[in-house]
N, C-alpha and C. Protein backbone atom coordinates (compact mmCIF):
# COMPACT_ATOMS: atom_id res chain seq x y z
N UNK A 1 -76.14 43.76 105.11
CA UNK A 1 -75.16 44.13 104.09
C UNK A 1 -74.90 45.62 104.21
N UNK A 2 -73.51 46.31 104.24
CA UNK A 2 -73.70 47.25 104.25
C UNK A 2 -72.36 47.72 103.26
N UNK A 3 -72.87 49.12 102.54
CA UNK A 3 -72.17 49.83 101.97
C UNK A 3 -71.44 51.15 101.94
N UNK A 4 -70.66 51.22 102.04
CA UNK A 4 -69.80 52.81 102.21
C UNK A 4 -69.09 53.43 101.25
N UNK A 5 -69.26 54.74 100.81
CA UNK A 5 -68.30 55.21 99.67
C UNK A 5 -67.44 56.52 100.74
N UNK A 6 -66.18 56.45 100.18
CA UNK A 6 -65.23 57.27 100.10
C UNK A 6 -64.16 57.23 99.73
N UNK A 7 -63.60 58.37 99.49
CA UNK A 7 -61.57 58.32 97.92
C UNK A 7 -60.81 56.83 99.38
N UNK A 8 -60.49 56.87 98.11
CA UNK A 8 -58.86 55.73 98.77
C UNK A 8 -57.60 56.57 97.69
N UNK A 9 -56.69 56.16 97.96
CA UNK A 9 -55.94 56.33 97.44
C UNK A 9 -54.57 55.41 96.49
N UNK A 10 -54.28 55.67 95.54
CA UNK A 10 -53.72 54.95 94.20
C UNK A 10 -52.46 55.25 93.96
N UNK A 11 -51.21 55.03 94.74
CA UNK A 11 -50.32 55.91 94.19
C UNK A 11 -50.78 57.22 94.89
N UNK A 12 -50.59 58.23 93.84
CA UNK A 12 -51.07 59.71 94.57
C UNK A 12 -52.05 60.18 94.36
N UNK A 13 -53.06 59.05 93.43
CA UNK A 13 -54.47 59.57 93.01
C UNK A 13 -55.30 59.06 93.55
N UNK A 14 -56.22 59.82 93.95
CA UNK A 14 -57.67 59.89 94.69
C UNK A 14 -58.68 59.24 93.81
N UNK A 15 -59.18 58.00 94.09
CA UNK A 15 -60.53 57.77 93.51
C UNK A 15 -61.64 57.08 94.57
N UNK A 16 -62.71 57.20 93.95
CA UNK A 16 -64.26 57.23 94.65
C UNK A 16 -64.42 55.60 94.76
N UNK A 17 -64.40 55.01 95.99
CA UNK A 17 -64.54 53.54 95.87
C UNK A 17 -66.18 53.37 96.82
N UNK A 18 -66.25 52.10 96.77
CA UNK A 18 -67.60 51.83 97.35
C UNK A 18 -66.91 50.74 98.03
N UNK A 19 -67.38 50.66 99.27
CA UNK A 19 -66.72 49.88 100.05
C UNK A 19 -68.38 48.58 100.58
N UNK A 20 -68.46 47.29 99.74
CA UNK A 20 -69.34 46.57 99.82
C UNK A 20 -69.11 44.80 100.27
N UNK A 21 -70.11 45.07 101.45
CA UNK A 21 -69.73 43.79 102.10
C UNK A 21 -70.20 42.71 101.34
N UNK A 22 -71.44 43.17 100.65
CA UNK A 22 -71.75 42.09 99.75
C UNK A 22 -71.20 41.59 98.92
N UNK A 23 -70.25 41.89 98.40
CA UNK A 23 -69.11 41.61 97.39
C UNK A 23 -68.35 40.62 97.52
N UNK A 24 -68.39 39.60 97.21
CA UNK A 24 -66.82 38.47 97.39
C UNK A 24 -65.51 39.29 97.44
N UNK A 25 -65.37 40.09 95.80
CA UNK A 25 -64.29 39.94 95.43
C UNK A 25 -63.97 42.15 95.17
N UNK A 26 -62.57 41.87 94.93
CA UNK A 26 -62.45 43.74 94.39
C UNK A 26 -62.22 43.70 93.33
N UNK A 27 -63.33 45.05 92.66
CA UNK A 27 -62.89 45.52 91.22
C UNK A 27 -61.93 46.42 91.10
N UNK A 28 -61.36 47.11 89.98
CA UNK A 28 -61.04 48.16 89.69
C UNK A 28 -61.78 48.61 87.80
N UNK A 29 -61.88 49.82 87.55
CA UNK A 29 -62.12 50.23 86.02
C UNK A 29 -60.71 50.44 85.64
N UNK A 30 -61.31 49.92 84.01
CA UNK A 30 -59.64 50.10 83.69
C UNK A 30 -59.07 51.34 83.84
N UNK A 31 -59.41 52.38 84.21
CA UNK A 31 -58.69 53.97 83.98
C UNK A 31 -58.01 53.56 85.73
N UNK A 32 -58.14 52.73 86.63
CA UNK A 32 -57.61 52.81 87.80
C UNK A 32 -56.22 51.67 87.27
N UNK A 33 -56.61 50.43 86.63
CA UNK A 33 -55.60 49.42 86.12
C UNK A 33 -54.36 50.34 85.45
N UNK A 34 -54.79 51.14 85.17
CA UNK A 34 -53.77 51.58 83.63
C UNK A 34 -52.69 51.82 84.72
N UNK A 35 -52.24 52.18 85.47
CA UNK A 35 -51.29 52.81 86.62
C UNK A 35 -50.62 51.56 87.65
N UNK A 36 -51.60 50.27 87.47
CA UNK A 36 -51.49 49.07 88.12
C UNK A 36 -50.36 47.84 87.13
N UNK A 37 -49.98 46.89 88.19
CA UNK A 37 -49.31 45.73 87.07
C UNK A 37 -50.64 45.20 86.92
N UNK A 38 -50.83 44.43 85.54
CA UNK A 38 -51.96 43.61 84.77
C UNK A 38 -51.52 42.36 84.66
N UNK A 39 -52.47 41.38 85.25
CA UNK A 39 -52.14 39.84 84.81
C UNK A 39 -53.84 39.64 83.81
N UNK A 40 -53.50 38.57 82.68
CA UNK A 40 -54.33 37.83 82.29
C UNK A 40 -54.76 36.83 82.30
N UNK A 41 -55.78 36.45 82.38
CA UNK A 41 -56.20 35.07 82.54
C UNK A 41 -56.40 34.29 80.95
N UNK A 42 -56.24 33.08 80.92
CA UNK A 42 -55.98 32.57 79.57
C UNK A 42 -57.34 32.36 79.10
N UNK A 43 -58.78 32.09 79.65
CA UNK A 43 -59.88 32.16 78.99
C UNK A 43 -60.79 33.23 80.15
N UNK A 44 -61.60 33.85 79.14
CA UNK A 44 -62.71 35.02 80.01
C UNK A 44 -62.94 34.01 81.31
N UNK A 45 -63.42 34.92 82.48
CA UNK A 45 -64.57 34.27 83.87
C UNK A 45 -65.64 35.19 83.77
N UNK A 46 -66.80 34.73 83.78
CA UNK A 46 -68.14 35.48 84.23
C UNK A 46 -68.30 35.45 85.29
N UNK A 47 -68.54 37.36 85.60
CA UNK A 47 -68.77 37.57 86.84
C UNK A 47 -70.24 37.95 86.91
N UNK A 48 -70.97 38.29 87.60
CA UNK A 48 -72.07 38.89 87.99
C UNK A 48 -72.39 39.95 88.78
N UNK A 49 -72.12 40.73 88.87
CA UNK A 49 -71.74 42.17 89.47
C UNK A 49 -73.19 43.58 88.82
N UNK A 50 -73.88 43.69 90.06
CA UNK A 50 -74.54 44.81 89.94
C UNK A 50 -75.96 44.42 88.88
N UNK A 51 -76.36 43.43 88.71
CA UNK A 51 -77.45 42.83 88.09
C UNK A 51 -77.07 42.55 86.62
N UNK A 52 -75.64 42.54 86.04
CA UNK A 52 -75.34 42.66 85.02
C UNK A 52 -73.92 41.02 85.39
N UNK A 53 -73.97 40.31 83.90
CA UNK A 53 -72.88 39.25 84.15
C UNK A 53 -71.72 40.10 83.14
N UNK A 54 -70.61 40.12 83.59
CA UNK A 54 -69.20 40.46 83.09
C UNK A 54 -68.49 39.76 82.56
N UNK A 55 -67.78 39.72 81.05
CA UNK A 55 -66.72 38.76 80.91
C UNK A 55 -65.53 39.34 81.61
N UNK A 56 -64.54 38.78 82.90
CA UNK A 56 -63.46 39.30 83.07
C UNK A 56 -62.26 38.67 82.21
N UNK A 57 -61.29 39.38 81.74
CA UNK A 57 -60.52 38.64 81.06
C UNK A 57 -58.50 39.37 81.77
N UNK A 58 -58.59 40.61 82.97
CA UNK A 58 -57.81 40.60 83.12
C UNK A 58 -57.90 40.88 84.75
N UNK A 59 -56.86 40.71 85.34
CA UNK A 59 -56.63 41.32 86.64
C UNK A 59 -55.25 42.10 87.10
N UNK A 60 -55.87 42.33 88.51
CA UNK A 60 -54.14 43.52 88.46
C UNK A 60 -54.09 43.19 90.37
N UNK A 61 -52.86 43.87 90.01
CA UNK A 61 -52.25 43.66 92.01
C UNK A 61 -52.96 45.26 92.35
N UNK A 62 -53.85 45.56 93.53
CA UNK A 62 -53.85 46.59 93.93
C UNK A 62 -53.68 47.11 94.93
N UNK A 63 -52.86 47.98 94.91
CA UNK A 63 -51.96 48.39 96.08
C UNK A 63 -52.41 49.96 95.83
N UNK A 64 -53.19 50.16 97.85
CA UNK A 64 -53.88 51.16 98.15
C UNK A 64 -53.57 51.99 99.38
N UNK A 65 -54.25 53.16 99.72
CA UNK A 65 -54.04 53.79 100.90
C UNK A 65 -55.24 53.81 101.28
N UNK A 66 -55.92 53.07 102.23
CA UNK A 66 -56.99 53.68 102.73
C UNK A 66 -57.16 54.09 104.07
N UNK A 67 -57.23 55.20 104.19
CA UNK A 67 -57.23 56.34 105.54
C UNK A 67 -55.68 56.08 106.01
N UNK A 68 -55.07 55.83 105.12
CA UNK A 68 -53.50 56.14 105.73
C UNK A 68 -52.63 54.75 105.34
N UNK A 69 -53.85 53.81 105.76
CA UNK A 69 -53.39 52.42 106.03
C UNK A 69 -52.91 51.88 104.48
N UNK A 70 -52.02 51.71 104.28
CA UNK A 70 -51.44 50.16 103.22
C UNK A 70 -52.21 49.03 103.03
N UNK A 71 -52.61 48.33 101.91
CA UNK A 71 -53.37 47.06 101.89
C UNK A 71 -52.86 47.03 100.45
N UNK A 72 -53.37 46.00 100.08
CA UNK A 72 -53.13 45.28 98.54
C UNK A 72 -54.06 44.13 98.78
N UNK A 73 -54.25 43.71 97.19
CA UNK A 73 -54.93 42.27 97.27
C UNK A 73 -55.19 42.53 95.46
N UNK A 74 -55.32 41.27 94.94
CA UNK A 74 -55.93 40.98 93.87
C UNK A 74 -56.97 41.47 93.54
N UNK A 75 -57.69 42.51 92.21
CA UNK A 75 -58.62 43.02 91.92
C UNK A 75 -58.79 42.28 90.24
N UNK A 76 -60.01 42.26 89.91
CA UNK A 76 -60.85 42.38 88.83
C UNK A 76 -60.58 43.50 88.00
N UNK A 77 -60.14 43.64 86.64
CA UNK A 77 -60.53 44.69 86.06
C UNK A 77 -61.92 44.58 85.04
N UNK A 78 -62.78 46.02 85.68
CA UNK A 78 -63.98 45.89 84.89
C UNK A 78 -63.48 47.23 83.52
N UNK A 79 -64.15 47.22 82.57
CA UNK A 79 -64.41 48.50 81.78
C UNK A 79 -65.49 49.47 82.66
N UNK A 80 -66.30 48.95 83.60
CA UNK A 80 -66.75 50.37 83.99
C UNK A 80 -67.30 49.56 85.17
N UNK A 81 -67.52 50.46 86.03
CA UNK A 81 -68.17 49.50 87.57
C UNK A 81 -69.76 50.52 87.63
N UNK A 82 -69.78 51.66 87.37
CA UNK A 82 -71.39 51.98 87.60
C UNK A 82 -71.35 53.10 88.27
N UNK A 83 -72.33 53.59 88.94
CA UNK A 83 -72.38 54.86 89.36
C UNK A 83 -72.84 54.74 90.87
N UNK A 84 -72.97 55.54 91.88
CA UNK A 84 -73.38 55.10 93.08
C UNK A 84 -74.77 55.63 93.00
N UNK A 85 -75.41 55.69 94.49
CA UNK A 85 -76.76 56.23 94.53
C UNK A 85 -76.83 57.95 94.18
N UNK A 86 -75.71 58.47 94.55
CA UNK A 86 -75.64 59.78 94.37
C UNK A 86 -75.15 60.52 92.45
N UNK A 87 -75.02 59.28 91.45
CA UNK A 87 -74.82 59.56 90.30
C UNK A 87 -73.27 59.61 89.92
N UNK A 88 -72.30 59.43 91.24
CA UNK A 88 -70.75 59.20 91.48
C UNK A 88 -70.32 58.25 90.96
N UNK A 89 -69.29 58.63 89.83
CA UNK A 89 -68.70 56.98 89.12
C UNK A 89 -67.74 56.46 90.33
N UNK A 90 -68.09 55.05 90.18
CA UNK A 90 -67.49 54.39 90.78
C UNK A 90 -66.04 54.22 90.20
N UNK A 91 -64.74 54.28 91.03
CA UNK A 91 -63.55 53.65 90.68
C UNK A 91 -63.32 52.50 90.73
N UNK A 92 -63.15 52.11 92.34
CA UNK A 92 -63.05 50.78 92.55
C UNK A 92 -64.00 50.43 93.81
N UNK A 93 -64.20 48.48 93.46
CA UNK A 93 -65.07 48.25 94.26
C UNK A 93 -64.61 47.45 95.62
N UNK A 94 -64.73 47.92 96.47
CA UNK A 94 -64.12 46.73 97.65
C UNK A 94 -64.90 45.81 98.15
N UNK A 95 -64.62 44.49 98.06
CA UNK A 95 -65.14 43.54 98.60
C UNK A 95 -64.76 43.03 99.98
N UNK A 96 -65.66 41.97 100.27
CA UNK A 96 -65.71 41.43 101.55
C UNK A 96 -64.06 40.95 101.71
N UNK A 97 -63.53 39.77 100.65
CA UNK A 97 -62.28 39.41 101.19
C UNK A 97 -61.41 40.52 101.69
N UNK A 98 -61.23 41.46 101.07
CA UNK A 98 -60.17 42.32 101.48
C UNK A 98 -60.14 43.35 102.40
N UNK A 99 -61.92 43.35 102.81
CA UNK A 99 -62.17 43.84 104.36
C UNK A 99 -61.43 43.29 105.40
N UNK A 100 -61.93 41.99 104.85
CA UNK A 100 -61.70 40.55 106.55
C UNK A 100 -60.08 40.40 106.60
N UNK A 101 -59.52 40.33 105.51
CA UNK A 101 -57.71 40.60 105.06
C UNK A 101 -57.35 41.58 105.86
N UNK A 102 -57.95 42.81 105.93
CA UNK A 102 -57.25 43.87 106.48
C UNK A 102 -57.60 44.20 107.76
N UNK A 103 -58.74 43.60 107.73
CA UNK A 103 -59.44 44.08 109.23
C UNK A 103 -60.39 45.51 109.07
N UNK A 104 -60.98 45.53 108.03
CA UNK A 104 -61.87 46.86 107.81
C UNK A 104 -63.63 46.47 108.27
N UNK A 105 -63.97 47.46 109.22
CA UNK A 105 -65.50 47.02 109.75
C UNK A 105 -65.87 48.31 109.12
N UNK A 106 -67.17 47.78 108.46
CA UNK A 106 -67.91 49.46 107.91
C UNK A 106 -68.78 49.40 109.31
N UNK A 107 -69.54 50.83 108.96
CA UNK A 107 -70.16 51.72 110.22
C UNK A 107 -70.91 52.30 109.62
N UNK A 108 -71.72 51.56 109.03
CA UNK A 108 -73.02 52.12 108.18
C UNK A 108 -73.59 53.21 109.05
N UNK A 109 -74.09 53.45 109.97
CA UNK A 109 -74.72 54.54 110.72
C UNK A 109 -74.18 55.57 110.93
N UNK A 110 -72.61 55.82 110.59
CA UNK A 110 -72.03 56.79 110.43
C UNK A 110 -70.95 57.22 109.27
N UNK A 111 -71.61 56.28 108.27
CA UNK A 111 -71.17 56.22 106.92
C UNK A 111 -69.57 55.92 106.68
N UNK A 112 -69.01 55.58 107.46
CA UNK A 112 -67.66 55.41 107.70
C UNK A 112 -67.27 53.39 108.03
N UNK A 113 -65.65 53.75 107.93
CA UNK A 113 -65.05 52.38 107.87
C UNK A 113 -64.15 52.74 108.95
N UNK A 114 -64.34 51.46 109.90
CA UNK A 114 -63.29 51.61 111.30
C UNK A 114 -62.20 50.34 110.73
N UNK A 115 -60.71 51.04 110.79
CA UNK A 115 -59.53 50.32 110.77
C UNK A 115 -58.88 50.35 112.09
N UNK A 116 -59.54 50.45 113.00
CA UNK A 116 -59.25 49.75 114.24
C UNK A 116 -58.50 48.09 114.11
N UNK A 117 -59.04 47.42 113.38
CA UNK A 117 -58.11 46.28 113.52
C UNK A 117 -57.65 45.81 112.13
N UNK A 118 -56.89 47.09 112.22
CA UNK A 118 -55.71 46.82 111.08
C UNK A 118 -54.51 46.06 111.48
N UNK A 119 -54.29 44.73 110.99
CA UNK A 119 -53.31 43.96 111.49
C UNK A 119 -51.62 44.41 111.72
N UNK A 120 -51.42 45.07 112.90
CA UNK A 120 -50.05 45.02 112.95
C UNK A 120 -49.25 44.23 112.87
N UNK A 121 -49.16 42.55 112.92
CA UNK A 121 -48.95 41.34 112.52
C UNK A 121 -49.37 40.51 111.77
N UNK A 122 -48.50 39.64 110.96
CA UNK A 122 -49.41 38.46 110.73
C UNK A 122 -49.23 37.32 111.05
N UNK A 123 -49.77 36.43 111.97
CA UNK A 123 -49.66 35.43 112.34
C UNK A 123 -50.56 34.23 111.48
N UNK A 124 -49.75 33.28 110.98
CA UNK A 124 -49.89 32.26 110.52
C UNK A 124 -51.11 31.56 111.44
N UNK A 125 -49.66 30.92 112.07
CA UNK A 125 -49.97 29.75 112.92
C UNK A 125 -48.72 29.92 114.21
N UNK A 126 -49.21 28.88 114.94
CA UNK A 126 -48.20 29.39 116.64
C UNK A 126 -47.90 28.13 116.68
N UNK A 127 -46.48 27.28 117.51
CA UNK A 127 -46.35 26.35 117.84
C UNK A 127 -47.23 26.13 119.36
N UNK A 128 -47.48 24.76 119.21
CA UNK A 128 -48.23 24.28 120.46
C UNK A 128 -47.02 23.75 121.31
């Protein structure tokens, strides 16, 4: 499992994400939502996130820059995601789906994320 923090970008604002393979899914705190479109879900989902269970009750489209690159995907809004090892609030959390979506490999040994295979296409499917 490995984890990486560094800013992504929001629009034109910089926030501190943690980039975690262990993760299914992406969060955001609401101070990142407020700037985002918001969908609701009609009854809470419990999540389990960080040794703690969450009622989620909204989500948002998030549309990002990371290291240059464009991505989006469906996020979680939490009221607060936690702090990292270094005492750094977390903004948002990236999960596994939206690694494998984009093509993001972390590089734990050099604390970094290779977008080397950031999809210049998307291919469905091909006729046989």
């Amino acid at each position: 499992m490995g984890r990486i923090r560094q800013y992504i970008e929001v629009g034109t604002i910089k926030h501190w994400a943690l980039f975690d393979n262990g993760a299914r899914n992406t969060y955001v705190t609401k101070e990142v939502s407020a700037q985002l479109r918001i969908g609701e879900f009609e009854s809470l989902k419990p999540i389990s996130l960080g040794g703690k269970t969450h009622s989620i009750k909204k989500y948002c489209d998030l549309k990002c820059k990371i290291k240059g690159y464009e991505v989006n995907t469906n996020a979680f809004v939490l009221d607060e995601i936690g702090d990292d090892e270094d005492g750094k609030k977390i903004d948002i959390l990236i999960g596994a789906l939206l690694m494998q979506q984009w093509g993001i490999i972390l590089i734990p040994e050099k604390e970094d994320i290779d977008m080397s295979h950031y999809p210049k296409e998307f291919i469905e499917f091909t006729e046989i």
